[in-house]
N, C-alpha and C. Protein backbone atom coordinates (compact mmCIF):
# COMPACT_ATOMS: atom_id res chain seq x y z
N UNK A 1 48.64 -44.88 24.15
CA UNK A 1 49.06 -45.16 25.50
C UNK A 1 48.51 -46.53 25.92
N UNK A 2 49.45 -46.77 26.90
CA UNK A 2 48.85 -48.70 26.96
C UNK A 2 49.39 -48.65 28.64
N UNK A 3 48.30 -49.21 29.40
CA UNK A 3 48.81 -48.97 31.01
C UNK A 3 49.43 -50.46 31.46
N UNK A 4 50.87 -50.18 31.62
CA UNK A 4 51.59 -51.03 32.29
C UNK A 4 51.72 -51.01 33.97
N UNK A 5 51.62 -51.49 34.89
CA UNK A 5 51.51 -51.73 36.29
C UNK A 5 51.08 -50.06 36.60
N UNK A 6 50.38 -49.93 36.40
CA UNK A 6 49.58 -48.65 36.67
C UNK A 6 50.15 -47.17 35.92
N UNK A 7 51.16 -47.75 34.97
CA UNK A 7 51.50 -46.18 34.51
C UNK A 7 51.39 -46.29 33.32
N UNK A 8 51.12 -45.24 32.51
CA UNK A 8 50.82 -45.29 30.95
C UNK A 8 52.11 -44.87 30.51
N UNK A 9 52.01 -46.23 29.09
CA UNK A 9 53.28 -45.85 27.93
C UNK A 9 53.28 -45.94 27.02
N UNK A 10 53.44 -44.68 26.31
CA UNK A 10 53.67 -44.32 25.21
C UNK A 10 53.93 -45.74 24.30
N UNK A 11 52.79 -46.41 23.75
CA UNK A 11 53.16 -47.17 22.42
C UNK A 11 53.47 -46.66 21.11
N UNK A 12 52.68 -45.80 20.40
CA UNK A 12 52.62 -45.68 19.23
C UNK A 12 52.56 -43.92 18.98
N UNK A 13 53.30 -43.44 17.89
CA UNK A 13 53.11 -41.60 17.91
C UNK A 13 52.69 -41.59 16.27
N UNK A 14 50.86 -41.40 16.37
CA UNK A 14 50.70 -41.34 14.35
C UNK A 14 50.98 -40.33 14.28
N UNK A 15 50.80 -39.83 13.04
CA UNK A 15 50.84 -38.88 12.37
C UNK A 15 49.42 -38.24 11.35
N UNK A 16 49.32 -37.25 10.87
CA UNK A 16 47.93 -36.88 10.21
C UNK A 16 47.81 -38.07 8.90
N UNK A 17 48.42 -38.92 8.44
CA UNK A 17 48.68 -39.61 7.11
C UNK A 17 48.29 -40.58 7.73
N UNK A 18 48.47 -40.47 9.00
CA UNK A 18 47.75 -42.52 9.21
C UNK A 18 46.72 -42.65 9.36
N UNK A 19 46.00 -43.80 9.61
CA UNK A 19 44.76 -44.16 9.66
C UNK A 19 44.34 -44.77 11.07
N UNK A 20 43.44 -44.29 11.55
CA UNK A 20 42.64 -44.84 12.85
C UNK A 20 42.04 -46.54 12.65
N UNK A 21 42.55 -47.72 13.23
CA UNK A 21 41.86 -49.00 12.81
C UNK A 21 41.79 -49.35 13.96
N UNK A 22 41.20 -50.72 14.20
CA UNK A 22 40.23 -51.62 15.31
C UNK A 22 40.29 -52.54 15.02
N UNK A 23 40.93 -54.01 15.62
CA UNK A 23 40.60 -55.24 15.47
C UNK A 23 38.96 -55.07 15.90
N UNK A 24 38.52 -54.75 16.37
CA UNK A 24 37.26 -54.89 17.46
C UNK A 24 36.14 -54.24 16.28
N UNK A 25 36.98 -53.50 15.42
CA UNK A 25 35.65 -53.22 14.14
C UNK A 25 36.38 -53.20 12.74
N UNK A 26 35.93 -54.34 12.61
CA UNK A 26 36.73 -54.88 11.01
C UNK A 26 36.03 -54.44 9.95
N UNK A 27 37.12 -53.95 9.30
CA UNK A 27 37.06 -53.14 8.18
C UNK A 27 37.11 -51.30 8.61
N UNK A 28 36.67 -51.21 9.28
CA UNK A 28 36.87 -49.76 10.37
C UNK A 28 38.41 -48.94 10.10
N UNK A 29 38.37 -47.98 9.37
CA UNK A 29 39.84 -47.22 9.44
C UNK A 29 38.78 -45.57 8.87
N UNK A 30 40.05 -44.79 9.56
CA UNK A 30 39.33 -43.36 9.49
C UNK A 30 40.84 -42.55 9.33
N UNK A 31 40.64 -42.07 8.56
CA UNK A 31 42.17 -41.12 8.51
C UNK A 31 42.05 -40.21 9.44
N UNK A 32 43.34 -39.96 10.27
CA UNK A 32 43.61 -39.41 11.69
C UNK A 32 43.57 -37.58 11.18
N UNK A 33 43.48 -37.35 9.81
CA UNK A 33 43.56 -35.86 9.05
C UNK A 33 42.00 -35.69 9.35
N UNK A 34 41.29 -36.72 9.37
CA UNK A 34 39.68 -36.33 9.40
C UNK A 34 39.27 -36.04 10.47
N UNK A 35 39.91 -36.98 11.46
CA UNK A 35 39.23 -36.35 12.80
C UNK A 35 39.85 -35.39 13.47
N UNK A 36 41.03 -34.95 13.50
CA UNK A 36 41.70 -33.62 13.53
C UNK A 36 41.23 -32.45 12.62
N UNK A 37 40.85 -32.79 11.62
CA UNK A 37 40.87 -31.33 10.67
C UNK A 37 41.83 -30.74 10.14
N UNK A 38 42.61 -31.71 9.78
CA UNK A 38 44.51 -31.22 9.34
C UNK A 38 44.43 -31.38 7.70
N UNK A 39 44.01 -31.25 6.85
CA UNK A 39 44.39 -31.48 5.32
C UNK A 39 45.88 -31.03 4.81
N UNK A 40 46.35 -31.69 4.30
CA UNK A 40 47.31 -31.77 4.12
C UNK A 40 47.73 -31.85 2.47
């Protein structure tokens, strides 16, 4: 979610296969299955 003139919108929909990343912490990625608890 990304807040445009005060309302949030929907940017991006992952999925358990993608990965969590950060310009703000480089090198930083976490698979989105890990922090859910989804194995797949």
């Amino acid at each position: 979610m990304r807040r445009e003139n005060a309302v949030l919108v929907l940017v991006v929909t992952l999925q358990a296969e993608d990965n969590l990343i950060s310009p703000l912490l480089p090198g930083f990625a976490c698979p989105l299955n890990q922090v859910f608890g989804q194995n797949r």
